[in-house]
Structure formats: structure tokens, C-alpha cells
N, C-alpha and C. Protein backbone atom coordinates (compact mmCIF):
# COMPACT_ATOMS: atom_id res chain seq x y z
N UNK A 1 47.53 100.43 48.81
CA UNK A 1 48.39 100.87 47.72
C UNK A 1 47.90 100.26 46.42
N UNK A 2 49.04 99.74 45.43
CA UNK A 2 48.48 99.78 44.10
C UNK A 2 49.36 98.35 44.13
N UNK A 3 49.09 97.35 42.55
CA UNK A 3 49.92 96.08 42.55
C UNK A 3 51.70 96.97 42.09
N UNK A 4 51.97 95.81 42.59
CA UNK A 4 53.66 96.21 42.59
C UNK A 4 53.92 96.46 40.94
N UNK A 5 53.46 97.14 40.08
CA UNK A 5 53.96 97.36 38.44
C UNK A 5 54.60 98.68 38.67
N UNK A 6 55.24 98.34 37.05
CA UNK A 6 56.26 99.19 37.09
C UNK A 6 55.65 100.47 36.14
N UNK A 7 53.77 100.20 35.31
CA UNK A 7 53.33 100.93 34.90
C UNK A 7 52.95 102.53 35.97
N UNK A 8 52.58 101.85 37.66
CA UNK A 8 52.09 103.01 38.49
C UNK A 8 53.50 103.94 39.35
N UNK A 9 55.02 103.39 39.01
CA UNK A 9 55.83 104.23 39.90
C UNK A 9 55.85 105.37 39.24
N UNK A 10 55.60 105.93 37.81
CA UNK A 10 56.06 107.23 37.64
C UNK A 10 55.32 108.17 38.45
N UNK A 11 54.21 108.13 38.88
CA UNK A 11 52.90 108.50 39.29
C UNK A 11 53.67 108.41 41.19
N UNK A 12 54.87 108.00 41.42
CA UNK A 12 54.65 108.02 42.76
C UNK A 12 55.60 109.14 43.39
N UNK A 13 55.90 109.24 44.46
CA UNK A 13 56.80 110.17 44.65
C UNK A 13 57.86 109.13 45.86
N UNK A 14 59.00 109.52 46.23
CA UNK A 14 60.03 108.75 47.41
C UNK A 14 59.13 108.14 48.25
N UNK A 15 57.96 108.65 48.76
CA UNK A 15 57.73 108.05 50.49
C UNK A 15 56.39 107.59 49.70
N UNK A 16 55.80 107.43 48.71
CA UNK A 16 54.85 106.44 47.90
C UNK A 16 55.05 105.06 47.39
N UNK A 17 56.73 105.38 46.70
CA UNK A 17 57.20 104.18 46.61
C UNK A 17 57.56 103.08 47.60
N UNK A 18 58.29 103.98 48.75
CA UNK A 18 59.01 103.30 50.04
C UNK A 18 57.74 102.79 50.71
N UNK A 19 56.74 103.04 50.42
CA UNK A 19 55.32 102.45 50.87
C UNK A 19 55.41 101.24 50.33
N UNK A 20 54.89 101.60 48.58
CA UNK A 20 54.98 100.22 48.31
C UNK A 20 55.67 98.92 48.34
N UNK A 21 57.32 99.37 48.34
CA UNK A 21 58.09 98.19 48.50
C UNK A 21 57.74 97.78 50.14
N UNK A 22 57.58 98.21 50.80
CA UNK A 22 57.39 97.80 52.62
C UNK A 22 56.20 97.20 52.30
N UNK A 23 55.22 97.46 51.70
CA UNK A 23 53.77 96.72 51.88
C UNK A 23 53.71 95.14 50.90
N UNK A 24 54.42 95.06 49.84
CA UNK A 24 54.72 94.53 49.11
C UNK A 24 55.20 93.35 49.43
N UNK A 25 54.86 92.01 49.25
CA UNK A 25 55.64 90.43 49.64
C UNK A 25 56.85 90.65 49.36
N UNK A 26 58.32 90.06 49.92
CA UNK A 26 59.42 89.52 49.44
C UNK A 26 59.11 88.94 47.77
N UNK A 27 58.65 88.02 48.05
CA UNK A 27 58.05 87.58 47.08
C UNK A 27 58.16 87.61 45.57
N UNK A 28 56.87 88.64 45.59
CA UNK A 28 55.87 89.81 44.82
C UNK A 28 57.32 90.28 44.11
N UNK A 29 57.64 91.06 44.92
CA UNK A 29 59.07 91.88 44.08
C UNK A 29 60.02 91.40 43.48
N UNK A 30 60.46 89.49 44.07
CA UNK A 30 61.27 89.12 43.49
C UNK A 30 60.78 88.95 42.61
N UNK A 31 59.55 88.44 41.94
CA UNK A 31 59.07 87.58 41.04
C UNK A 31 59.12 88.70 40.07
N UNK A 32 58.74 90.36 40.11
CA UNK A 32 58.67 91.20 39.26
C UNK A 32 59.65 91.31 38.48
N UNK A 33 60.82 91.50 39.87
CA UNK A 33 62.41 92.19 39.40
C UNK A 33 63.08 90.61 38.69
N UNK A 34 62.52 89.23 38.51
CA UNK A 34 63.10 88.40 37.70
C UNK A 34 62.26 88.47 36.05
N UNK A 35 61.26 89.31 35.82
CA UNK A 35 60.82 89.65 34.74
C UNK A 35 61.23 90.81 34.04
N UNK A 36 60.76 90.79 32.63
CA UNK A 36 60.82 91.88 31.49
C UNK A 36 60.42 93.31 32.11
N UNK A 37 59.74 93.13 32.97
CA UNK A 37 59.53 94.34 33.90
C UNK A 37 60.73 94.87 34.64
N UNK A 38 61.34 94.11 34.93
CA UNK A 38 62.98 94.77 35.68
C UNK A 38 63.52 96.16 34.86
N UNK A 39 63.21 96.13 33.74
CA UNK A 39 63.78 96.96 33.29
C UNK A 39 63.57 98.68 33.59
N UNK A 40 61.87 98.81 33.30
CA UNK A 40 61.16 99.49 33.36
C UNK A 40 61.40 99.90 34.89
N UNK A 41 61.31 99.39 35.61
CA UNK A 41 61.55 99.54 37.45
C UNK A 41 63.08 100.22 37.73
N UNK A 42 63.66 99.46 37.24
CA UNK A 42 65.15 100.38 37.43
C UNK A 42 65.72 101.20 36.94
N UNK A 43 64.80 101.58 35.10
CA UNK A 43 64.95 102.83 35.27
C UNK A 43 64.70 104.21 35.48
N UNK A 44 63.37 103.62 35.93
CA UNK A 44 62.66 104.75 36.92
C UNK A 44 63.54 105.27 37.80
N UNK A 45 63.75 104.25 38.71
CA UNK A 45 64.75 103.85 39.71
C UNK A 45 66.03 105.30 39.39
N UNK A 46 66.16 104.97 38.96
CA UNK A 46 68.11 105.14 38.50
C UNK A 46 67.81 106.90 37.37
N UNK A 47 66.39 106.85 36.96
CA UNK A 47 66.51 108.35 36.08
C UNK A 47 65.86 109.37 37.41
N UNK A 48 65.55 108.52 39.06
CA UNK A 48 65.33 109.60 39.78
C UNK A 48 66.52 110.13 40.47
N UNK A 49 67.81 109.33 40.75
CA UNK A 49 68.83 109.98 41.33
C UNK A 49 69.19 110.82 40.92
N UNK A 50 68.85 111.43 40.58
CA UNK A 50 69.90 113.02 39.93
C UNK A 50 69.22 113.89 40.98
N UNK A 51 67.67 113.61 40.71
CA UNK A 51 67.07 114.79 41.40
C UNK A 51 66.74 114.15 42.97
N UNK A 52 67.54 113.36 43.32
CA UNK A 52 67.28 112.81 44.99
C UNK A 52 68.53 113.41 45.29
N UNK A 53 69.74 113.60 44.52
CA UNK A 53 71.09 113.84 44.93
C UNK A 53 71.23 115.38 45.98
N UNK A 54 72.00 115.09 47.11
CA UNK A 54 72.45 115.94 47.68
C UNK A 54 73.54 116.82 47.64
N UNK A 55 73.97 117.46 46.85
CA UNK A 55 75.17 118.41 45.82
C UNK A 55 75.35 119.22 47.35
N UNK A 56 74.61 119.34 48.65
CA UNK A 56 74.78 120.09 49.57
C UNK A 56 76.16 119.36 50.61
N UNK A 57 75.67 117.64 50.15
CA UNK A 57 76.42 116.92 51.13
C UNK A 57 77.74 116.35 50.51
N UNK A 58 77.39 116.60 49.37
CA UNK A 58 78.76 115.85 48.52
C UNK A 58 80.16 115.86 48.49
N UNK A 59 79.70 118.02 49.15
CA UNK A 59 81.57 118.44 48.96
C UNK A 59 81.93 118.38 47.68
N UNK A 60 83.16 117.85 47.54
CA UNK A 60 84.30 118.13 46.18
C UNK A 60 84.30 116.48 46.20
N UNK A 61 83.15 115.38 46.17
CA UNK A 61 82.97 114.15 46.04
C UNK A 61 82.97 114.14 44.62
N UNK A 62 83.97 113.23 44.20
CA UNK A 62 84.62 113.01 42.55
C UNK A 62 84.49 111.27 42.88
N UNK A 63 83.35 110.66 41.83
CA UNK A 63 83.56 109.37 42.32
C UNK A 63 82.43 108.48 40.87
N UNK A 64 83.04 107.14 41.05
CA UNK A 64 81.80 106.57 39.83
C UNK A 64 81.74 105.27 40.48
N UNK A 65 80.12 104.85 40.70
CA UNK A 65 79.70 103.66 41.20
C UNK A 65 78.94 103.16 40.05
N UNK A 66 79.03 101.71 40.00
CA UNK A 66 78.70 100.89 39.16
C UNK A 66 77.58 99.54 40.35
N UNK A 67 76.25 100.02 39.97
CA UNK A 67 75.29 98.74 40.47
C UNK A 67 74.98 97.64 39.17
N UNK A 68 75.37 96.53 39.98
CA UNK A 68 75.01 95.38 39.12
C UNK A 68 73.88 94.63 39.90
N UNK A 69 72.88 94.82 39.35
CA UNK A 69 71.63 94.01 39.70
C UNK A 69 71.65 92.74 38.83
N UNK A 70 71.33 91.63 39.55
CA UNK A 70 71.37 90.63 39.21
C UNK A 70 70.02 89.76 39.44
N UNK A 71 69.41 88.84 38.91
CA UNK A 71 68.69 87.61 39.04
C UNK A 71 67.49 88.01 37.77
N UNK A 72 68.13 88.53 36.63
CA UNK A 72 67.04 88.98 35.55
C UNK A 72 66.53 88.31 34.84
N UNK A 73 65.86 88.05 33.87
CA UNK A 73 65.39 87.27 33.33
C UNK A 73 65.98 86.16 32.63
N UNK A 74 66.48 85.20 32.46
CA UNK A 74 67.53 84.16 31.94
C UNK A 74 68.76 84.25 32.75
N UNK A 75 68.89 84.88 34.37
CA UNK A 75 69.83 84.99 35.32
C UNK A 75 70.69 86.56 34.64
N UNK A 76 70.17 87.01 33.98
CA UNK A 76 71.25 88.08 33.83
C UNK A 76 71.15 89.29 34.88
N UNK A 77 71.78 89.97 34.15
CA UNK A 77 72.22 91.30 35.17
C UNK A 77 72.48 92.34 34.35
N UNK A 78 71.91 93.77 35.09
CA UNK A 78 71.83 94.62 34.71
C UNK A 78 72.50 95.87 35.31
N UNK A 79 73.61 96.81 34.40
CA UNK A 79 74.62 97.49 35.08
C UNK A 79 74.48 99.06 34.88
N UNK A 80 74.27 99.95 36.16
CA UNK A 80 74.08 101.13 36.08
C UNK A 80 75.13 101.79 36.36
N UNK A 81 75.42 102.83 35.73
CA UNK A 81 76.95 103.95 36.27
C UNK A 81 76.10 105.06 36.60
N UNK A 82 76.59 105.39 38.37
CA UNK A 82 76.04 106.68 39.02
C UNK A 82 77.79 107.32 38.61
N UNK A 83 77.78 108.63 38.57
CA UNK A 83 79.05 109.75 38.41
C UNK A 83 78.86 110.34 38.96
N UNK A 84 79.38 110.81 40.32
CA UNK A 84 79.19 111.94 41.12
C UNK A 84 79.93 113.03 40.94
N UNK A 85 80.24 114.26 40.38
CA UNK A 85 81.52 114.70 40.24
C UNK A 85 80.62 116.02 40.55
N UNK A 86 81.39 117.51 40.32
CA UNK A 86 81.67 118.38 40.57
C UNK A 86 80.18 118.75 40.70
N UNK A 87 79.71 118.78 42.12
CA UNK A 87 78.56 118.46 42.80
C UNK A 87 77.02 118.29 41.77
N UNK A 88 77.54 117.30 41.06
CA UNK A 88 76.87 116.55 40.12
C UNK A 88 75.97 115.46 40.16
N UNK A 89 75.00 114.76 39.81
CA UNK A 89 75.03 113.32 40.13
C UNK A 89 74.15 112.79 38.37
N UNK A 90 75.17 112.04 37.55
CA UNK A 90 74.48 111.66 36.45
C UNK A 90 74.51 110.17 36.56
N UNK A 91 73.59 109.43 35.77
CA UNK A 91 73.41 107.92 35.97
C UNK A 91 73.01 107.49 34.52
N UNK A 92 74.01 106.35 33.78
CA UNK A 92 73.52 105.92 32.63
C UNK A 92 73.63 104.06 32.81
N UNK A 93 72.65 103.81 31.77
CA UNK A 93 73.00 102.59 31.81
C UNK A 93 73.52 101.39 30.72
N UNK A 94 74.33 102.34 30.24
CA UNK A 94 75.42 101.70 29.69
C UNK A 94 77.00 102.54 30.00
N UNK A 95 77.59 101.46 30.78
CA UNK A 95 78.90 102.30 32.10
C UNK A 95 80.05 102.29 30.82
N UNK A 96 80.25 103.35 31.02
CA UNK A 96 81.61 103.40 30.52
C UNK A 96 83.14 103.61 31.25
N UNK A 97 83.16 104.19 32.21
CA UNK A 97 84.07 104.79 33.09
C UNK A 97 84.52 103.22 34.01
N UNK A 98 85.40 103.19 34.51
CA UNK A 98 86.11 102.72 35.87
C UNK A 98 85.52 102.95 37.37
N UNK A 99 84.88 102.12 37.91
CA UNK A 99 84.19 102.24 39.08
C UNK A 99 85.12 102.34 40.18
N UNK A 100 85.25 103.03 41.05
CA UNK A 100 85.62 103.13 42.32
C UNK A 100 85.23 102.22 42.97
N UNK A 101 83.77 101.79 42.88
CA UNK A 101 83.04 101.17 43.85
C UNK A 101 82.33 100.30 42.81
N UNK A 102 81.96 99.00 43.04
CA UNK A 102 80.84 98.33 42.11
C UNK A 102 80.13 97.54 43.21
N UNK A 103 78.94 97.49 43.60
CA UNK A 103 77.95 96.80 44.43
C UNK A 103 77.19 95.80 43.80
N UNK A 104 76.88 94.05 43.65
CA UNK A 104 76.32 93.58 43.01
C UNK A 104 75.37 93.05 44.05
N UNK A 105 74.28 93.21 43.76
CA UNK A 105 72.76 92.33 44.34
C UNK A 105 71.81 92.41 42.99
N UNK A 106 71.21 91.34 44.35
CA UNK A 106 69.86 91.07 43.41
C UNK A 106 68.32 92.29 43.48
N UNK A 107 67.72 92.20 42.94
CA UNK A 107 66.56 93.14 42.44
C UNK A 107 66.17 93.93 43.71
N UNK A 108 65.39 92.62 44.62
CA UNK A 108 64.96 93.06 45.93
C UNK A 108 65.67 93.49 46.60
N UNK A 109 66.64 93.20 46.64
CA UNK A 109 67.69 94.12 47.73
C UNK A 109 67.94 95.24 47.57
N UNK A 110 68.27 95.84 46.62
CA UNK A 110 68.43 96.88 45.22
C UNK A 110 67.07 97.74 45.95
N UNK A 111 66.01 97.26 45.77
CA UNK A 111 64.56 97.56 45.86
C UNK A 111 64.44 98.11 47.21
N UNK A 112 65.09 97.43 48.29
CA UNK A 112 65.16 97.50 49.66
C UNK A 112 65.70 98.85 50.42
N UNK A 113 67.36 98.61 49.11
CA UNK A 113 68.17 99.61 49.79
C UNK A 113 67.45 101.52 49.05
N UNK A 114 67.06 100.98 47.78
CA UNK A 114 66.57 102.65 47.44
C UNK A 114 65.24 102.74 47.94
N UNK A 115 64.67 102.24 48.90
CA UNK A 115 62.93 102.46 49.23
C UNK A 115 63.36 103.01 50.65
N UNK A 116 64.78 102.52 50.88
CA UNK A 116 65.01 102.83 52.25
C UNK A 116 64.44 101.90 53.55
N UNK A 117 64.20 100.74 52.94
CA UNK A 117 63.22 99.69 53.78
C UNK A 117 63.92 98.76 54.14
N UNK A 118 65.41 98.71 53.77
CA UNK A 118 66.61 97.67 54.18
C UNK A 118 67.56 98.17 55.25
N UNK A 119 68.58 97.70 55.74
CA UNK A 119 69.31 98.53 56.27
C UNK A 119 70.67 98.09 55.09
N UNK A 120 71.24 98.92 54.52
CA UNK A 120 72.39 98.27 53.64
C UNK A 120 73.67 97.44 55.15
N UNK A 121 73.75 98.00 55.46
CA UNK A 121 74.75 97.38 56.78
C UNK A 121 74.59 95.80 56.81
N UNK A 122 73.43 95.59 56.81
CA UNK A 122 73.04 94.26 57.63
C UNK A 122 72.72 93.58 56.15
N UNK A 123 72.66 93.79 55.37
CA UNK A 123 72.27 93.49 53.97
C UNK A 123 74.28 92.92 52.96
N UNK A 124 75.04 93.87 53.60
CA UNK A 124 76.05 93.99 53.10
C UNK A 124 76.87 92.82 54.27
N UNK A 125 76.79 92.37 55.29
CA UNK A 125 77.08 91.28 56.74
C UNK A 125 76.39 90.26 56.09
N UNK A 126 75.38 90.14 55.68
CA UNK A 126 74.71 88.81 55.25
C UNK A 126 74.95 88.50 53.83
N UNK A 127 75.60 89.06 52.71
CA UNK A 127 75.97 88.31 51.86
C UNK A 127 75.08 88.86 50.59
N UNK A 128 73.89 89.99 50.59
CA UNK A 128 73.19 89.94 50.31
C UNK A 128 73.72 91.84 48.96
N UNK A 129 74.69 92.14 49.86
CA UNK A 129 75.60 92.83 48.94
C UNK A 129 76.50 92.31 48.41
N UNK A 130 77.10 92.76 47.64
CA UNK A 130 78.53 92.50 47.47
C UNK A 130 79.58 93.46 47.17
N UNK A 131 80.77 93.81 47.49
CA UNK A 131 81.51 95.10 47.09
C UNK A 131 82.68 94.52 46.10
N UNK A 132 83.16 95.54 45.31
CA UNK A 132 84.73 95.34 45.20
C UNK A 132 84.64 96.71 44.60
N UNK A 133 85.98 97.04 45.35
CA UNK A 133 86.67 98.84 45.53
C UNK A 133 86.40 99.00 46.82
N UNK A 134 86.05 100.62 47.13
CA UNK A 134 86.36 101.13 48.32
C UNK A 134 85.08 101.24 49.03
N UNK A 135 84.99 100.31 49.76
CA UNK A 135 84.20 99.75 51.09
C UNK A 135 83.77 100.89 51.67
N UNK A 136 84.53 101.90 52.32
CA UNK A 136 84.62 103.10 52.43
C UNK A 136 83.24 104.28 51.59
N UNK A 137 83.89 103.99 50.68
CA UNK A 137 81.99 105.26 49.85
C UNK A 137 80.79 104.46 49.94
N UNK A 138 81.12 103.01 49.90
CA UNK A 138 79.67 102.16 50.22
C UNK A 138 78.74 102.72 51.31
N UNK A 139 79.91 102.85 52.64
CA UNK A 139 79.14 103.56 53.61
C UNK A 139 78.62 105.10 53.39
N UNK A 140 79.29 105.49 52.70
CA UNK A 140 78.85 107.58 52.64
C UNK A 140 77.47 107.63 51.39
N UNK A 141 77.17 106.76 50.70
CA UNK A 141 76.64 106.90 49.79
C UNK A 141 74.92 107.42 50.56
N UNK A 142 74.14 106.72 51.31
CA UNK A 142 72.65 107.02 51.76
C UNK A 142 73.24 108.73 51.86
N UNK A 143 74.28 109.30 52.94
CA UNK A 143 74.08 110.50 52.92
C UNK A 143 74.12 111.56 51.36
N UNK A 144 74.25 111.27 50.56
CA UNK A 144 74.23 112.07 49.22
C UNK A 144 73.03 111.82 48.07
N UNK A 145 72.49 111.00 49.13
CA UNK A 145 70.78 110.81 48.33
C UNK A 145 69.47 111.18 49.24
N UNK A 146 68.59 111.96 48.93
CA UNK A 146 67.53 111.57 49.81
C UNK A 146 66.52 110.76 50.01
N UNK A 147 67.23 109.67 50.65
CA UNK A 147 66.60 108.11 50.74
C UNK A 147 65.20 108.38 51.83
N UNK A 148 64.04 108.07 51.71
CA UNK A 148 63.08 107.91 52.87
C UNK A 148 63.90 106.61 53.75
N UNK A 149 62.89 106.80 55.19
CA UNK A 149 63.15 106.31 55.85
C UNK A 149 62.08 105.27 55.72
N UNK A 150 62.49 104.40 55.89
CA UNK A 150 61.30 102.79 55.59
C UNK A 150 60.53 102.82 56.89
């Protein structure tokens, strides 16, 4: 593959990336996603869900999740609003709305769960998620994206 930058993901496609994060050190990624580079990575990240979204699986799914990635550069954190509504899926990153759901982790995990190379289950048991709202869409969410399989 290529070094973990955030200059070569536009260039990749789902099962290019999910390569790289699997081939990639623990490490490597943390050390990226605690740099000025975090930025650039997530919003690659976050301007591909629209077009990963499954509007087939969604139904009449009316909902707004809020990811807070955390461990950024001077410890901060960085907050994305997904809107799922009328088989929609928009994502900005500056939230305005009321989250149903808000998930906070750190970079790599984040990295893990959209490469599809984590299992969120076992990620969310170990401490390594965090929820507050409805526990409930945490679980339905992989089906309304098309996540590769790690």
C-alpha cells in the first residue's frame, strides 16, 4: 500500500482504504489522527457518507448522530453531524441540530469502525466507544452504510 497520509485517500476507494487501515500499525494511525492531519482524514471520511448511504435500508429513518472524535491535537475533539432523514444522508461539521445519538472515541477507533476493520460491538464492551441517547440506532447504523468488510 501507500504511507498512512491523508494526501493519498482521495485517490482510494472503500476496500483501498479498509486495506490501508488493516495494514497500517495501531500506532501509525494514532500518531496521524493526534496531528494537524486529523482533519484532512475525517473529512474525507465524513464527505464520503452520503454516497456510502443506503436510502434502500433506511425506510422512513428520521434521525441525527453526532461523532465526537477525540485525542486531537492539544487533546481536542472534533464533532461531526450525520442527518439521516427522508431517505437522505447529509453530514456537516459544524452540528447544529440535537443528536439522538452522540458516539465519542478516539481517531483509531473512528478509523476502525469506518474501514470496517473493528467490530463496533466489542469496541463499544471495552470502553473504547462511548454512547449517550439511544443505544438502540448505535446498533442499526453499519446497516445504512456500505461499510467493507475488514
Amino acid at each position: 500500500m501507500t504511507d498512512f497520509s491523508p494526501e493519498s485517500f482521495a485517490s482510494f476507494g472503500p476496500k483501498e482504504f479498509t486495506q490501508l487501515v488493516k495494514s497500517t500499525p495501531d500506532a501509525k494511525i494514532s500518531q496521524v489522527m493526534a496531528s494537524e492531519k486529523r482533519t484532512k482524514i475525517l473529512d474525507e471520511v465524513f464527505n464520503r457518507m452520503p454516497s456510502l448511504f443506503r436510502a434502500d435500508r433506511a425506510g422512513n429513518t428520521a434521525t441525527v448522530i453526532h461523532w465526537i472524535i477525540s485525542g486531537g491535537p492539544g487533546g481536542a475533539s472534533d464533532t461531526y453531524e450525520t442527518v439521516i432523514e427522508n431517505a437522505t444522508c447529509t453530514v456537516t461539521s459544524t452540528p447544529v441540530r440535537e443528536p439522538r445519538l452522540a458516539m465519542t472515541m478516539d481517531g483509531l477507533t473512528f478509523l476502525k469502525i469506518v474501514s470496517g476493520t473493528g467490530n463496533p460491538v466489542t469496541l463499544f464492551m471495552t470502553g473504547k466507544i462511548k454512547t449517550k441517547g439511544d443505544i438502540t440506532l448505535a446498533t442499526t447504523i453499519p446497516k445504512l452504510f456500505d461499510i467493507p468488510k475488514g
